[in-house]
Protein backbone atom coordinates (compact mmCIF):
# COMPACT_ATOMS: atom_id res chain seq x y z
CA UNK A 1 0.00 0.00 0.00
CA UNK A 2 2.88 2.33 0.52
CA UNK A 3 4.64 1.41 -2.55
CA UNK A 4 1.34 2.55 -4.51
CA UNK A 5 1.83 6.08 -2.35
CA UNK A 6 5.11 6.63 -3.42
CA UNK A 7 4.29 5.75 -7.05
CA UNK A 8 1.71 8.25 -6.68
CA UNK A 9 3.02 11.02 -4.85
CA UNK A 10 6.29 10.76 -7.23
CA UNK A 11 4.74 10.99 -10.25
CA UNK A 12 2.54 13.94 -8.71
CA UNK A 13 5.85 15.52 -8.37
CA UNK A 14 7.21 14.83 -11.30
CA UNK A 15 3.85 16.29 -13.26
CA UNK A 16 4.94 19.37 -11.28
CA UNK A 17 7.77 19.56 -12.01
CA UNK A 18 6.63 19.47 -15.88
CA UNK A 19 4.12 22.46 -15.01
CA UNK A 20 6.77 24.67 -13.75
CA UNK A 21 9.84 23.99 -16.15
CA UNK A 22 7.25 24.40 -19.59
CA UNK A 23 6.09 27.73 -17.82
CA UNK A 24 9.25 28.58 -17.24
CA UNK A 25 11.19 28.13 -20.41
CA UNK A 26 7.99 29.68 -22.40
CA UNK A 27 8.80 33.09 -20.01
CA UNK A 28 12.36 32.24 -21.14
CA UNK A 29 11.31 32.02 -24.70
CA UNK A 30 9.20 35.02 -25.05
CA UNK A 31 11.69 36.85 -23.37
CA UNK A 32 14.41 36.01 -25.82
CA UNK A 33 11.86 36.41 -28.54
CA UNK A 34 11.51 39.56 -27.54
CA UNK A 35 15.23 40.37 -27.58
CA UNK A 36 15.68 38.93 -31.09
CA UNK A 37 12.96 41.62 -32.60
CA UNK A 38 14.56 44.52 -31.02
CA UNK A 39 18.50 43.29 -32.49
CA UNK A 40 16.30 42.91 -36.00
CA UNK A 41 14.57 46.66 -35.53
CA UNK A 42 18.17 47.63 -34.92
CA UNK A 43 20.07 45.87 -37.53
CA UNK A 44 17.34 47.22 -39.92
CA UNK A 45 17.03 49.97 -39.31
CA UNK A 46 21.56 50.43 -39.46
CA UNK A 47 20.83 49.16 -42.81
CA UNK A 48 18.17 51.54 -43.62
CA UNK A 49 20.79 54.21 -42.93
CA UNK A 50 23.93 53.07 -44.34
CA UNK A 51 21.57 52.59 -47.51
CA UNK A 52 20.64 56.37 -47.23
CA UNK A 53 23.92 56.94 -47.04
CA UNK A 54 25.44 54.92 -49.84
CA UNK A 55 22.68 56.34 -52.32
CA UNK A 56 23.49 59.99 -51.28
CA UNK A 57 27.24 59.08 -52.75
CA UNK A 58 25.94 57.24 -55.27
CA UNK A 59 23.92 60.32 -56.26
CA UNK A 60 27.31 62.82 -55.74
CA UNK A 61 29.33 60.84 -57.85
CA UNK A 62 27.13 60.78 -60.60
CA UNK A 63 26.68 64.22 -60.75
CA UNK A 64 30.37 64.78 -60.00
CA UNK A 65 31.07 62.32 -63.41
CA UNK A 66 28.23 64.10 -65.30
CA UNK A 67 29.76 67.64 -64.65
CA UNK A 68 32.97 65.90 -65.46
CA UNK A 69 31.70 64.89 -68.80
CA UNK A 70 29.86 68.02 -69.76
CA UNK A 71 33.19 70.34 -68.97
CA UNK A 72 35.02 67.69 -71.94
CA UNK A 73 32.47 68.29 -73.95
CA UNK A 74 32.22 71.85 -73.45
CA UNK A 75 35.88 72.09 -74.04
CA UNK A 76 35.81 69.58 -77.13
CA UNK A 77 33.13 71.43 -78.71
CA UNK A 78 35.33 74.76 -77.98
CA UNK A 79 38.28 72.99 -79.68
CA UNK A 80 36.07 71.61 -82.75
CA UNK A 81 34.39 75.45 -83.18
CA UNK A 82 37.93 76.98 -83.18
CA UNK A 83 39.22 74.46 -85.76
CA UNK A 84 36.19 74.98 -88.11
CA UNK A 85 36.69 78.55 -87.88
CA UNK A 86 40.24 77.90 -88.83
CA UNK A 87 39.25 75.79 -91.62
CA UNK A 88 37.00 78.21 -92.56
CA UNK A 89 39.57 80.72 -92.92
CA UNK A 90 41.17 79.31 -95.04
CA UNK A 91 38.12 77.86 -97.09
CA UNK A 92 37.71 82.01 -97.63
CA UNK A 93 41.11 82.62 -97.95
CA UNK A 94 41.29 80.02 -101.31
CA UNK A 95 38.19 81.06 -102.87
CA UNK A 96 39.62 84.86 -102.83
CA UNK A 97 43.25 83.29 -104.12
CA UNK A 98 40.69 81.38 -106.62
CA UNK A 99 38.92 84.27 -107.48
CA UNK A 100 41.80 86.58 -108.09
CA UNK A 101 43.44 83.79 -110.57
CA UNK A 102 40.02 83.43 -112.41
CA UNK A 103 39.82 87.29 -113.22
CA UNK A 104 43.58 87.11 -114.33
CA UNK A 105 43.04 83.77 -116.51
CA UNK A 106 40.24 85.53 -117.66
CA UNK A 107 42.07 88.72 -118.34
CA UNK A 108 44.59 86.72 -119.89
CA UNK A 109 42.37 84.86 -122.04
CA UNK A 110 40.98 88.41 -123.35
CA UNK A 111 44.95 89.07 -124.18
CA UNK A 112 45.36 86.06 -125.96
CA UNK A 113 42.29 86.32 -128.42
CA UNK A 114 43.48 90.02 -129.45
CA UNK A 115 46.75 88.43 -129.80
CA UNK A 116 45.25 85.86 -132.15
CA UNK A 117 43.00 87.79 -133.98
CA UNK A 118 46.42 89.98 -134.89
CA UNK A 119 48.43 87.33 -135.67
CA UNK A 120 45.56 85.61 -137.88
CA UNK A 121 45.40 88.81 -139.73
CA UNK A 122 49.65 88.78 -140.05
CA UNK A 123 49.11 85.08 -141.17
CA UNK A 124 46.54 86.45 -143.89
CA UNK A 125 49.06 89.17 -145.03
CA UNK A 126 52.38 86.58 -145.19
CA UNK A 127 50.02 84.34 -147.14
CA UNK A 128 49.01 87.02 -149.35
CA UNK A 129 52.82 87.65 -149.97
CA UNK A 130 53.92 83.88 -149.64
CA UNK A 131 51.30 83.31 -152.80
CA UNK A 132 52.61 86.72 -154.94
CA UNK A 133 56.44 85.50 -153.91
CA UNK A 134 55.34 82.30 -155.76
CA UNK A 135 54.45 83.78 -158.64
CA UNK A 136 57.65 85.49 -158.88
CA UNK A 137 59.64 82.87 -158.06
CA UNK A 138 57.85 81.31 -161.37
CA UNK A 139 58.83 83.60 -163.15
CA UNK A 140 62.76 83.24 -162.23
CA UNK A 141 62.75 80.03 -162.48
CA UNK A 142 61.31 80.31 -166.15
CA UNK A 143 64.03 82.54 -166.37
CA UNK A 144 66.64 80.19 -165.18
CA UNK A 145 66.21 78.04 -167.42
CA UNK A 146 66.56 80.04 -170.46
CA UNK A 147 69.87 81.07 -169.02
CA UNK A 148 71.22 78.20 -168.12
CA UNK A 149 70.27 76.03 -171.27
CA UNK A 150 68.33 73.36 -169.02
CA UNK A 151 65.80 72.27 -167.05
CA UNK A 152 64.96 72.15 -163.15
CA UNK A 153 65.08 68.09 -162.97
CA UNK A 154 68.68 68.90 -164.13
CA UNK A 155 69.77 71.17 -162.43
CA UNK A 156 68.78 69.28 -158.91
CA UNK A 157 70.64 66.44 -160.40
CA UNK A 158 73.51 68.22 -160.86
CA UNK A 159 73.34 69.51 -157.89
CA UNK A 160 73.21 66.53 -156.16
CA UNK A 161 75.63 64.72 -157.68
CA UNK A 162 77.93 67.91 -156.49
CA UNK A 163 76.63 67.85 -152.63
CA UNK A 164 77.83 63.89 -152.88
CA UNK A 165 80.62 64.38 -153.82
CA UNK A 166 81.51 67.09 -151.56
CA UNK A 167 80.11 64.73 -148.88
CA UNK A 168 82.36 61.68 -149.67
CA UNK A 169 84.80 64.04 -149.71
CA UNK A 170 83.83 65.56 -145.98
CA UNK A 171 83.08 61.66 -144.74
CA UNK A 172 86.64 60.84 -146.24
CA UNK A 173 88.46 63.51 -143.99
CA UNK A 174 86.34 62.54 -140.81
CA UNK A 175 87.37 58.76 -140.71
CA UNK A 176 90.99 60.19 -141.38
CA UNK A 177 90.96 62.09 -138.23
CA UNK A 178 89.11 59.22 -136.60
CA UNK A 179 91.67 56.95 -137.55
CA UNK A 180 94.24 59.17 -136.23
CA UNK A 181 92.65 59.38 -132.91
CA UNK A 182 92.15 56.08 -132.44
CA UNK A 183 96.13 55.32 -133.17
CA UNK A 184 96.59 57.97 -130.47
CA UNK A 185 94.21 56.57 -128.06
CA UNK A 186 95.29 53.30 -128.68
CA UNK A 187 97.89 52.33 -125.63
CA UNK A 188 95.35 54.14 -123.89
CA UNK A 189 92.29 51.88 -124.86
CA UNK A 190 94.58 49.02 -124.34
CA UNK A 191 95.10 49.71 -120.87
CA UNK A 192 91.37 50.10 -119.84
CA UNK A 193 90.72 46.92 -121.41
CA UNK A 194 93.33 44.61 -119.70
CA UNK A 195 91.55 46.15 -116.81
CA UNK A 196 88.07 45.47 -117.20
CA UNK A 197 89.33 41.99 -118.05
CA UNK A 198 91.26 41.32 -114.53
CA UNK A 199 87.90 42.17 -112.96
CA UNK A 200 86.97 38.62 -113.44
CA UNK A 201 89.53 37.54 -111.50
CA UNK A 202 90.09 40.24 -108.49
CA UNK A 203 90.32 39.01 -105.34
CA UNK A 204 90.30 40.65 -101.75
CA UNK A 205 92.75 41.46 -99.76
CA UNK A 206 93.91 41.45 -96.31
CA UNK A 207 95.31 44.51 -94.21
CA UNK A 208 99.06 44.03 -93.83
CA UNK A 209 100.17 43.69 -90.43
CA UNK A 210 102.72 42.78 -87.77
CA UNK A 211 100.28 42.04 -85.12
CA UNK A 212 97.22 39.71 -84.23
CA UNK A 213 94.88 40.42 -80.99
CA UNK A 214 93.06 37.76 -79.22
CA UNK A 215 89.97 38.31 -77.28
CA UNK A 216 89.71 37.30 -73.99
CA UNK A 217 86.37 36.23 -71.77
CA UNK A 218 87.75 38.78 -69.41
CA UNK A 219 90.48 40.80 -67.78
CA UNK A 220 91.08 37.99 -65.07
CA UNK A 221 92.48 35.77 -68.32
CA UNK A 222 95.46 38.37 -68.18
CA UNK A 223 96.74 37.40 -64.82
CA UNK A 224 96.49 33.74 -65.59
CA UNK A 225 98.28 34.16 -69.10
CA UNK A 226 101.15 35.99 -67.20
CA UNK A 227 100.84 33.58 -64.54
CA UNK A 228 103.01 33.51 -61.33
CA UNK A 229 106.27 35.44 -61.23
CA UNK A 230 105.35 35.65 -65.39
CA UNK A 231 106.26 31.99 -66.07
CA UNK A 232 103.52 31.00 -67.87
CA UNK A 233 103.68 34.31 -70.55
CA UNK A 234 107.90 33.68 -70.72
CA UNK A 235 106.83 30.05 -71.64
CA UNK A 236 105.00 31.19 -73.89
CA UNK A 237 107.05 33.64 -75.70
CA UNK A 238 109.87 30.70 -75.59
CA UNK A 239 108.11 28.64 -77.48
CA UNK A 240 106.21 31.02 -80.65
CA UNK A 241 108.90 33.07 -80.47
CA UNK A 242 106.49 35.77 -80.70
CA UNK A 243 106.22 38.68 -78.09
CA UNK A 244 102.82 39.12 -76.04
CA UNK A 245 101.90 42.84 -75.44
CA UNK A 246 99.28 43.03 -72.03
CA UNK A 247 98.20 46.43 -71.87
CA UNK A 248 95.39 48.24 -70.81
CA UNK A 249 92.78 47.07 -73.92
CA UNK A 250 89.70 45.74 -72.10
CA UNK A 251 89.30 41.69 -72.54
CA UNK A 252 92.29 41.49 -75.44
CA UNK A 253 95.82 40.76 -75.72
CA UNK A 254 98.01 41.48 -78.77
CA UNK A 255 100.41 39.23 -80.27
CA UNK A 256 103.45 41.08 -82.11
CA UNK A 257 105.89 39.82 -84.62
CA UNK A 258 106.83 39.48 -87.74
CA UNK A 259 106.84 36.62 -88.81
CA UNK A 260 103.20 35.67 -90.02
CA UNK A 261 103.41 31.51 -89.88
CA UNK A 262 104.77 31.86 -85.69
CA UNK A 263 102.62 34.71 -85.51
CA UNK A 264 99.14 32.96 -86.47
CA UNK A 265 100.53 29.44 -84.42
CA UNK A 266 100.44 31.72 -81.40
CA UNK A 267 97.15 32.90 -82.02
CA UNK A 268 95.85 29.57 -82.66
CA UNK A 269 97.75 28.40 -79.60
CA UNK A 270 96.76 31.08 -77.19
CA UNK A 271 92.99 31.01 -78.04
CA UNK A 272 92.87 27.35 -77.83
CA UNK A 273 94.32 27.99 -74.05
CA UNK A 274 92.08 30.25 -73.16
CA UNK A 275 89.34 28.46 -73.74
CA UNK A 276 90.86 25.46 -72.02
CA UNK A 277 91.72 27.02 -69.30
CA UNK A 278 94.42 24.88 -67.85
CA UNK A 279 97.38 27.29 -68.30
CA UNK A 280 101.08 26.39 -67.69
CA UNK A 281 104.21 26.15 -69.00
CA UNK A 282 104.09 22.30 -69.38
CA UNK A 283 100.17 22.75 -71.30
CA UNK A 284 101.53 25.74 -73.21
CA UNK A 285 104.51 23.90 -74.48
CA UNK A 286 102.32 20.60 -75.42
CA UNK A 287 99.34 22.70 -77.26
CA UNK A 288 102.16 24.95 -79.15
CA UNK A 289 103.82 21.59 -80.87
CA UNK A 290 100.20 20.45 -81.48
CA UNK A 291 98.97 23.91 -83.01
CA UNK A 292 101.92 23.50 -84.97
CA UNK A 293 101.55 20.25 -86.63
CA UNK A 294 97.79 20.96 -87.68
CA UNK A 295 99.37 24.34 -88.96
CA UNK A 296 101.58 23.17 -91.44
CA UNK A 297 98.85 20.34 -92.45
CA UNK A 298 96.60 23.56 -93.33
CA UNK A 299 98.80 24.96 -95.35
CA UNK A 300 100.06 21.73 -97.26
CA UNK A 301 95.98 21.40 -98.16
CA UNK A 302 95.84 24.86 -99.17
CA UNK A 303 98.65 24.92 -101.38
CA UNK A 304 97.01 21.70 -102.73
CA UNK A 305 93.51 23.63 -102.84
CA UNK A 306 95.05 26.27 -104.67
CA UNK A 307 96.48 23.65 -107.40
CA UNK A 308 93.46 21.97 -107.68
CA UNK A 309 91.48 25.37 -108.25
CA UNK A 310 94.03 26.48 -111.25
CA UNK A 311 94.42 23.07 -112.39
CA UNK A 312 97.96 22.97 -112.27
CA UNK A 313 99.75 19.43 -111.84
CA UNK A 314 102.91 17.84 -110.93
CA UNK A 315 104.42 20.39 -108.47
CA UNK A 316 106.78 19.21 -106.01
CA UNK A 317 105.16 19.03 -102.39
CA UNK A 318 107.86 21.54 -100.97
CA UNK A 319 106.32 23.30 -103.48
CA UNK A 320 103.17 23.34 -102.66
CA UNK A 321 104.24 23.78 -99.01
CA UNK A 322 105.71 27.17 -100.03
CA UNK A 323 102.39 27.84 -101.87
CA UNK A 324 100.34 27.35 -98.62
CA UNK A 325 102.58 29.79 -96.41
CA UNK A 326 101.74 32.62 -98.92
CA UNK A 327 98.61 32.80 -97.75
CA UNK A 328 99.90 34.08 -93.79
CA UNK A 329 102.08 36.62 -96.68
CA UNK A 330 101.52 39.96 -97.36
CA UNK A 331 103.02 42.95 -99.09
CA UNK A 332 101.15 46.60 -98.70
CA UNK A 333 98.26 44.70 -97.65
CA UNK A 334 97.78 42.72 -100.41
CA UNK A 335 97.59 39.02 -99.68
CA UNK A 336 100.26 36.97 -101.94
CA UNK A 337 98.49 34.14 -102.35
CA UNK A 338 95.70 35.93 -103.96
CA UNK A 339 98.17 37.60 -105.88
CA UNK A 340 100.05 34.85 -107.24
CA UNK A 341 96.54 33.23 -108.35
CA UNK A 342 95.20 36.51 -109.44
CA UNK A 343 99.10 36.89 -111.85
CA UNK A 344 97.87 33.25 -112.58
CA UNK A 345 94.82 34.02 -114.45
CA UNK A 346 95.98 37.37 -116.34
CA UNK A 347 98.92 35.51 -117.58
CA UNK A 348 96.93 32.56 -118.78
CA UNK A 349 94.85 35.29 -120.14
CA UNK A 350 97.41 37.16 -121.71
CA UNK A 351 99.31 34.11 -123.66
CA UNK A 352 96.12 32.94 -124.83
CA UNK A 353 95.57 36.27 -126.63
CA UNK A 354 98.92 36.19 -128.10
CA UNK A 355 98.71 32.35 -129.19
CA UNK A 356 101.66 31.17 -126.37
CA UNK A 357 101.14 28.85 -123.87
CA UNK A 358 98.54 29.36 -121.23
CA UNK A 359 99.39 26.35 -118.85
CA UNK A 360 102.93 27.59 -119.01
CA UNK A 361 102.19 30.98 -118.07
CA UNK A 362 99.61 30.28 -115.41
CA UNK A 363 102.40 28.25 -113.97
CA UNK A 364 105.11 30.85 -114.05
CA UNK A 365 102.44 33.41 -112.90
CA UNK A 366 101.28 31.18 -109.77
CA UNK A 367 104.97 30.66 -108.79
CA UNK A 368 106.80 34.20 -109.65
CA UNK A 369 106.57 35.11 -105.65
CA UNK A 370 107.10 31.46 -104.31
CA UNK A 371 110.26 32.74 -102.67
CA UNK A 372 108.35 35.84 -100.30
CA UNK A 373 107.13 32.57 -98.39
CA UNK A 374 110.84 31.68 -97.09
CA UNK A 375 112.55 35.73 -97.41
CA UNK A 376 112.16 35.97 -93.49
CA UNK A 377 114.64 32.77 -93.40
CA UNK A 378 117.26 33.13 -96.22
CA UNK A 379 118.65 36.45 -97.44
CA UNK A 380 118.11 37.78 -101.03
CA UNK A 381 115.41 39.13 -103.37
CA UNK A 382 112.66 37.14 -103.36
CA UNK A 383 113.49 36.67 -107.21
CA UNK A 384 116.08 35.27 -106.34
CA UNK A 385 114.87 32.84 -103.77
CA UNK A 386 112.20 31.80 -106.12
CA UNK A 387 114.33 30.88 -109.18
CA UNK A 388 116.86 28.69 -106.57
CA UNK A 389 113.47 26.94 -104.97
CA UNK A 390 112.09 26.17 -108.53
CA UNK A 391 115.51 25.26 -109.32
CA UNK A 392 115.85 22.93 -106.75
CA UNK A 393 112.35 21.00 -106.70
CA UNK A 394 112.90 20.47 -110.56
CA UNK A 395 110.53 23.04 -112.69
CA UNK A 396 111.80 23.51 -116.56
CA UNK A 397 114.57 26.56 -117.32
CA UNK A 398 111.31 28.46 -118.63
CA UNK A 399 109.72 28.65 -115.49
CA UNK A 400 112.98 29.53 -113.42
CA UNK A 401 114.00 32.59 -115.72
CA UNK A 402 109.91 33.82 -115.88
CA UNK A 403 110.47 34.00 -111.62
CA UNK A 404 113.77 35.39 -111.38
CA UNK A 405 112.94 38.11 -114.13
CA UNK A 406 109.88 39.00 -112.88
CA UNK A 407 111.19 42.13 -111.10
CA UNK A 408 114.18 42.76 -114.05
CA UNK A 409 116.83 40.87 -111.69
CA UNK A 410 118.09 39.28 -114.97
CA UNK A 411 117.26 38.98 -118.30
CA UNK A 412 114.02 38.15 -119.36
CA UNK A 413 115.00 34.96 -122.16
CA UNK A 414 110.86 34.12 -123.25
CA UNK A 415 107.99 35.98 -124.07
CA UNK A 416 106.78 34.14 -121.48
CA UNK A 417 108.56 35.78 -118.69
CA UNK A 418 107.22 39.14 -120.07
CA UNK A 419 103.80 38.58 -119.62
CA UNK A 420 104.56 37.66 -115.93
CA UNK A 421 106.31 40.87 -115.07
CA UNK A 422 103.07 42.43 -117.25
CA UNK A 423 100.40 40.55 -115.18
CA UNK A 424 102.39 41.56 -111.88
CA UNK A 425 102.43 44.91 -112.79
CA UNK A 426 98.34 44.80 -113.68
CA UNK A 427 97.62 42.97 -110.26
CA UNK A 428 99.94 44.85 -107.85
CA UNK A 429 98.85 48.62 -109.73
CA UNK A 430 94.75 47.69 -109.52
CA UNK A 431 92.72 50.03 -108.09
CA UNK A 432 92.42 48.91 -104.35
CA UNK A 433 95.07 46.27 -104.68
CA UNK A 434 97.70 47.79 -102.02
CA UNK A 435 97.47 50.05 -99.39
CA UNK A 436 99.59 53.15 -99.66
CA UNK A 437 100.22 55.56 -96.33
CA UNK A 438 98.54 58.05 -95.15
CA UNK A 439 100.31 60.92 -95.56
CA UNK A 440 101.02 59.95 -99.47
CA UNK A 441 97.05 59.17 -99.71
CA UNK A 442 96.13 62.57 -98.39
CA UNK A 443 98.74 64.27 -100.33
CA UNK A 444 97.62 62.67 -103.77
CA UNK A 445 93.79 64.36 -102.90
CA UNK A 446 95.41 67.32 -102.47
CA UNK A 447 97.07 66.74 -105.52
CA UNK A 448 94.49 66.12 -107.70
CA UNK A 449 92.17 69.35 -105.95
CA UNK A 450 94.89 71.68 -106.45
CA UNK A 451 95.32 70.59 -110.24
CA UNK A 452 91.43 71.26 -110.71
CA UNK A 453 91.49 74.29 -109.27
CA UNK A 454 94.04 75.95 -111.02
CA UNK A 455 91.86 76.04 -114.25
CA UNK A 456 89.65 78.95 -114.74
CA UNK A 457 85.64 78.97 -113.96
CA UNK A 458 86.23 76.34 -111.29
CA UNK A 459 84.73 77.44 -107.98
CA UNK A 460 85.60 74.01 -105.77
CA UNK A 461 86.57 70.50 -106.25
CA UNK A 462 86.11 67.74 -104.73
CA UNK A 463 88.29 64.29 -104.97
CA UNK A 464 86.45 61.21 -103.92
CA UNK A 465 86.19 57.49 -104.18
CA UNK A 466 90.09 57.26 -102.36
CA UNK A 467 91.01 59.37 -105.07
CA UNK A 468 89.40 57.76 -108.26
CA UNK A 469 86.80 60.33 -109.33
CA UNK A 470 87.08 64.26 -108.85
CA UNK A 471 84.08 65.95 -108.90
CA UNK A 472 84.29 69.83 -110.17
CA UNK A 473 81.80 72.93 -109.52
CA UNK A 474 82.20 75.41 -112.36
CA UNK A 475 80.68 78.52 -112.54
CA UNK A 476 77.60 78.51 -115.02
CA UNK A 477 78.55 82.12 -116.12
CA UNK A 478 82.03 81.31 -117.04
CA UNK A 479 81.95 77.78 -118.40
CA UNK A 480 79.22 76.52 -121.18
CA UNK A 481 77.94 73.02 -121.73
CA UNK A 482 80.38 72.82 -125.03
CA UNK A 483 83.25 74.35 -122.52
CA UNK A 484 82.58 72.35 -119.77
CA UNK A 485 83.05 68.74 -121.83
CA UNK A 486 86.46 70.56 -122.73
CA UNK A 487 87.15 71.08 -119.34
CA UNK A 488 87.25 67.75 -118.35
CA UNK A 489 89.62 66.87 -121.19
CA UNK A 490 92.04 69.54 -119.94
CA UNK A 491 91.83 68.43 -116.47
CA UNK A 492 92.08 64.37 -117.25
CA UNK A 493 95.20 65.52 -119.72
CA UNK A 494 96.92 67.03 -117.06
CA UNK A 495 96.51 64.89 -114.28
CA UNK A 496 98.10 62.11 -116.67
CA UNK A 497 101.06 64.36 -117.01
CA UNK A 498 101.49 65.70 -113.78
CA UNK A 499 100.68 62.69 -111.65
CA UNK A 500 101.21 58.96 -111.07
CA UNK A 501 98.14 56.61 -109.68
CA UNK A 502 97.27 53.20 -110.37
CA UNK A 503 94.08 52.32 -112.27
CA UNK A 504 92.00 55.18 -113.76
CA UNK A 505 90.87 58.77 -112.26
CA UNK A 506 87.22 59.88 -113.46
CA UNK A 507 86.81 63.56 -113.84
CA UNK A 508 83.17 64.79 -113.48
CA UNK A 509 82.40 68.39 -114.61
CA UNK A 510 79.15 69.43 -113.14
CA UNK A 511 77.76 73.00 -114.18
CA UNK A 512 74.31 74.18 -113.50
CA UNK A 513 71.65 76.59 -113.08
CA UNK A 514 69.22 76.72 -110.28
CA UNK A 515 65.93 78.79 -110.82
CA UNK A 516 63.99 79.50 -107.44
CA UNK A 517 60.59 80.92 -106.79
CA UNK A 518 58.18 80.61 -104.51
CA UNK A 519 54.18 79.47 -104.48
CA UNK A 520 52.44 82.34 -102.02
C-alpha cells in the first residue's frame, strides 16, 4: 500500500515539475523572442541608414562624373568650333586666291584672243605675200632656165651629184681624223681593257700587319696568361717566339711579330688555351707543338687547294708547301696568295691572246713570288729565292728565268717571262690592290684638288672614291655646256702628265643653273 503512495506522490511531483519547467522556459522564450525583434529593428534599421547613405554618394558621384563629362564636352566642342573657324579661314582665304586667278586667266584669255585675232590677220598678209612671192619665183625660175640652157630636174641632179661628192669628200676627212685618234688613243684603250678583263679575276685582300689580338672572356684571363712570377707568358714567348703585349685594352691581348706563320701558331695556340683554361708552362709547351703540326697540315691542303682550283699538276710538295705559307704573306696589304693566283689568271689570259702557252704561263704566274714565303729565313730578293726553290724542286729553265725576271733581276730569255712581269704589274697597280700611307694618300687628294682648281671657272673640287673620281663645280657664267666637256679633257690631260696613280681617275664636270621661286 505504501509502494502505490510513493508511485503516486512521485509521479505527482514529477507532473509538477513538468508544469513549472514548460512555464518557465515559455517566459524564457518570449523573453528572448523579444530580444531577437529589437537586435532585427536595430540591424534594420543600421541598414536603412547606411543605404541612405550609400545612395546619397551614389547620387554625388554621378553628378560629380556628369559635370565631369559636360566640362570635356564643353571644351571639345570649344576645340572643334575653333578648328572649323580655322578651316573656314582658309576655305575664304582660297576662294579669294581662286577668285583673283580666275579674273587674271580671264584677263589673260581676253589678251590672248586680241593676240590671235592679230596674228591671224599677219598670217593672212604673209600668205598674201607667200602666194605673190610664188608667182615670182615662177617667173625666175622660167628665167633660169633660159639662161642656163636646161631644165629644173637637171639642175637638182647636178646639184646633187655635187653635194655627194663634196660629202664623200667631208666623210673621207672625218674617218681620217678618226683613224688618227684612235692610233693615239690606242695604248690608252689598251690599258682600260686589260683592266676590265682582270675584274673577273680580283680578289680581296687582307690589311698588312705585324700584329694579331686575341679576345679574352675577361680581364682575369690576363693574370692567368702571365701567370706567377710571369712563367707561364715567358713560356709562352719561348716557345712562338712571338712577343705578347698586355696592356690596358679591355678583354684582349696582342700578339706582335713578324713573322706571319709563328705569328698565327700563337694565335691559334693562345685562343685554344684560353678556352681550355688549364694554363702552364708544361700545357703551353704541349698545345704549341700540337697547333703547330695541324698548322703546317693547313697549309700543305691549301697549297694543294690552290692547285686543284688552277688546275695545275705535278708540283713538287715543298712546293706546294711554299704555296700554302703565302697565304699568312703579305706585301702593302695585299695578300700573296691571292696575288700569285690573281698573276695566274691574267697571264693565262694574256698568252692565250697572243697564241703562247697558257698552262705555261699560269704556272710561271702562280709561282713568280714562291720565294716571299721563305725571305724571313734566307737572305736575297725574293726573285732570287724563287728561281733557286724552282731550281731545286725540278721546274723547266722556262719557269725559273719567268720568276727570277719577274722584277728585271736578270734577263728576261721568253715571251713568257714578259707577260709575268706584265700581269704583276696589272695585279699589284689595280685600283684597291695595295694600301699606300697616309700621308702619301692625303697628299695625292690634295694633288688632284689643287690641279682642278688651277683652271679657270672652277669654284671648288672635290676628290672622292680614295682618289678615283674628282668631282668639279664650275661657274655657269664662265663655263658653257660645249666648254665644260672641254674642261674635263684639260683636267684628265693634265693629271696624266702631272701625276702617277694606279688604275683610272674619273673627272666629273658638273655645271648648272638653279631657278627659285616661290608658291604664295
Amino acid at each position: 500500500m505504501d509502494y502505490i503512495f510513493y508511485i503516486s506522490a512521485g509521479i505527482l511531483v514529477l507532473f509538477l515539475g513538468f508544469i513549472i519547467g514548460w512555464l518557465t522556459s515559455r517566459k524564457i522564450a518570449q523573453s528572448n523572442m523579444k530580444h531577437t525583434q529589437n537586435l532585427a529593428k536595430n540591424i534594420i534599421a543600421e541598414a536603412q541608414r547606411e543605404a541612405e547613405t550609400q545612395k546619397k554618394a551614389s547620387i554625388l558621384e554621378a553628378k560629380d562624373e556628369w559635370y565631369q563629362a559636360k566640362l570635356k564636352f564643353e571644351k571639345d566642342t570649344a576645340e572643334t568650333r575653333a578648328e572649323l573657324k580655322k578651316q573656314t579661314r582658309r576655305i575664304e582665304e582660297r576662294e579669294h586666291n581662286i577668285n583673283r586667278k580666275v579674273d587674271f586667266l580671264e584677263k589673260r584669255e581676253q589678251e590672248i584672243n586680241e593676240k590671235k585675232k592679230v596674228l591671224d590677220k599677219k598670217f593672212q598678209a604673209i600668205a598674201d605675200k607667200n602666194d605673190q612671192l610664188a608667182v615670182l619665183l615662177n617667173k625666175q625660175n622660167e628665167k633660169l632656165e633660159k639662161i642656163a640652157g636646161m631644165s629644173t630636174e637637171e639642175a637638182k641632179k647636178l646639184l646633187i651629184t655635187n653635194l655627194e661628192n663634196e660629202a664623200r669628200h667631208e666623210a673621207a676627212k672625218k674617218i681620217k681624223e678618226i683613224k688618227d685618234e684612235a692610233e693615239r688613243n690606242a695604248s690608252k684603250a689598251s690599258r682600260e681593257i686589260i683592266t676590265l678583263a682582270i675584274e673577273r679575276c680580283a680578289a680581296d685582300h687582307v690589311v698588312e700587319s705585324t700584329v694579331s689580338v686575341v679576345d679574352l672572356p675577361n680581364d682575369e684571363m690576363k693574370g692567368r696568361i702571365i701567370g706567377r712570377e710571369g712563367r707561364n707568358i715567358r713560356a709562352f714567348e719561348n716557345a712562338t717566339g712571338i712577343d705578347v703585349i698586355i696592356d690596358d685594352t679591355p678583354e684582349a691581348v696582342i700578339l706582335s711579330g713578324f713573322d706571319p706563320i709563328r705569328r698565327e701558331v700563337a694565335r691559334l695556340s693562345l685562343d685554344k688555351l684560353v678556352k681550355d683554361g688549364r694554363i702552364h708552362p708544361g700545357r703551353i709547351e704541349e698545345l704549341v707543338e700540337k697547333t703547330r703540326r695541324d698548322l703546317l697540315e693547313e697549309i700543305r691542303e691549301v697549297g694543294e687547294q690552290t692547285c686543284l682550283d688552277l688546275n695545275i699538276h705535278g708540283l713538287h710538295a715543298e712546293l706546294i708547301k711554299l704555296l700554302g705559307r703565302l697565304k699568312y704573306r703579305t706585301s702593302y696589304g695585299q695578300n700573296i696568295l691571292q696575288h700569285s693566283k690573281e698573276v695566274a689568271y691574267v697571264s693565262s689570259l694574256l698568252a692565250s691572246e697572243l697564241g703562247l702557252d697558257p698552262v705555261a704561263a699560269k704556272r710561271a704566274g702562280l709561282l713568280h713570288d714562291i720565294g716571299k714565303a721563305a725571305d724571313h729565313e734566307i737572305e736575297g730578293p725574293h726573285a732570287e729565292i724563287g728561281a733557286d726553290f724552282a731550281r731545286r724542286y725540278g721546274e723547266n729553265d722556262l719557269i725559273i728565268n719567268a720568276i727570277a725576271a719577274h722584277h728585271e733581276d736578270v734577263e728576261p730569255e721568253s715571251l713568257i717571262a714578259h707577260i709575268v712581269s706584265a700581269a704583276d704589274a696589272i695585279s699589284g697597280a689595280r685600283p684597291g690592290a695595295r694600301r699606300e700611307t697616309l700621308e702619301n694618300y692625303i697628299r695625292r687628294l690634295e694633288k688632284l684638288e689643287k690641279i682642278a682648281d688651277a683652271f679657270d671657272g672652277v669654284e671648288k673640287s672635290y676628290a672622292i672614291q680614295a682618289g678615283r673620281e674628282i668631282r668639279i663645280l664650275v661657274s655657269h657664267k664662265k663655263i658653257d655646256d660645249a666648254q665644260a666637256l672641254q674642261l674635263a679633257g684639260d683636267i684628265a690631260r693634265k693629271i696624266e702628265d702631272d701625276m702617277e696613280y694606279p688604275g683610272q681617275i674619273r673627272v666629273l664636270v658638273i655645271r648648272e643653273t638653279r631657278s627659285i621661286d616661290y608658291a604664295r
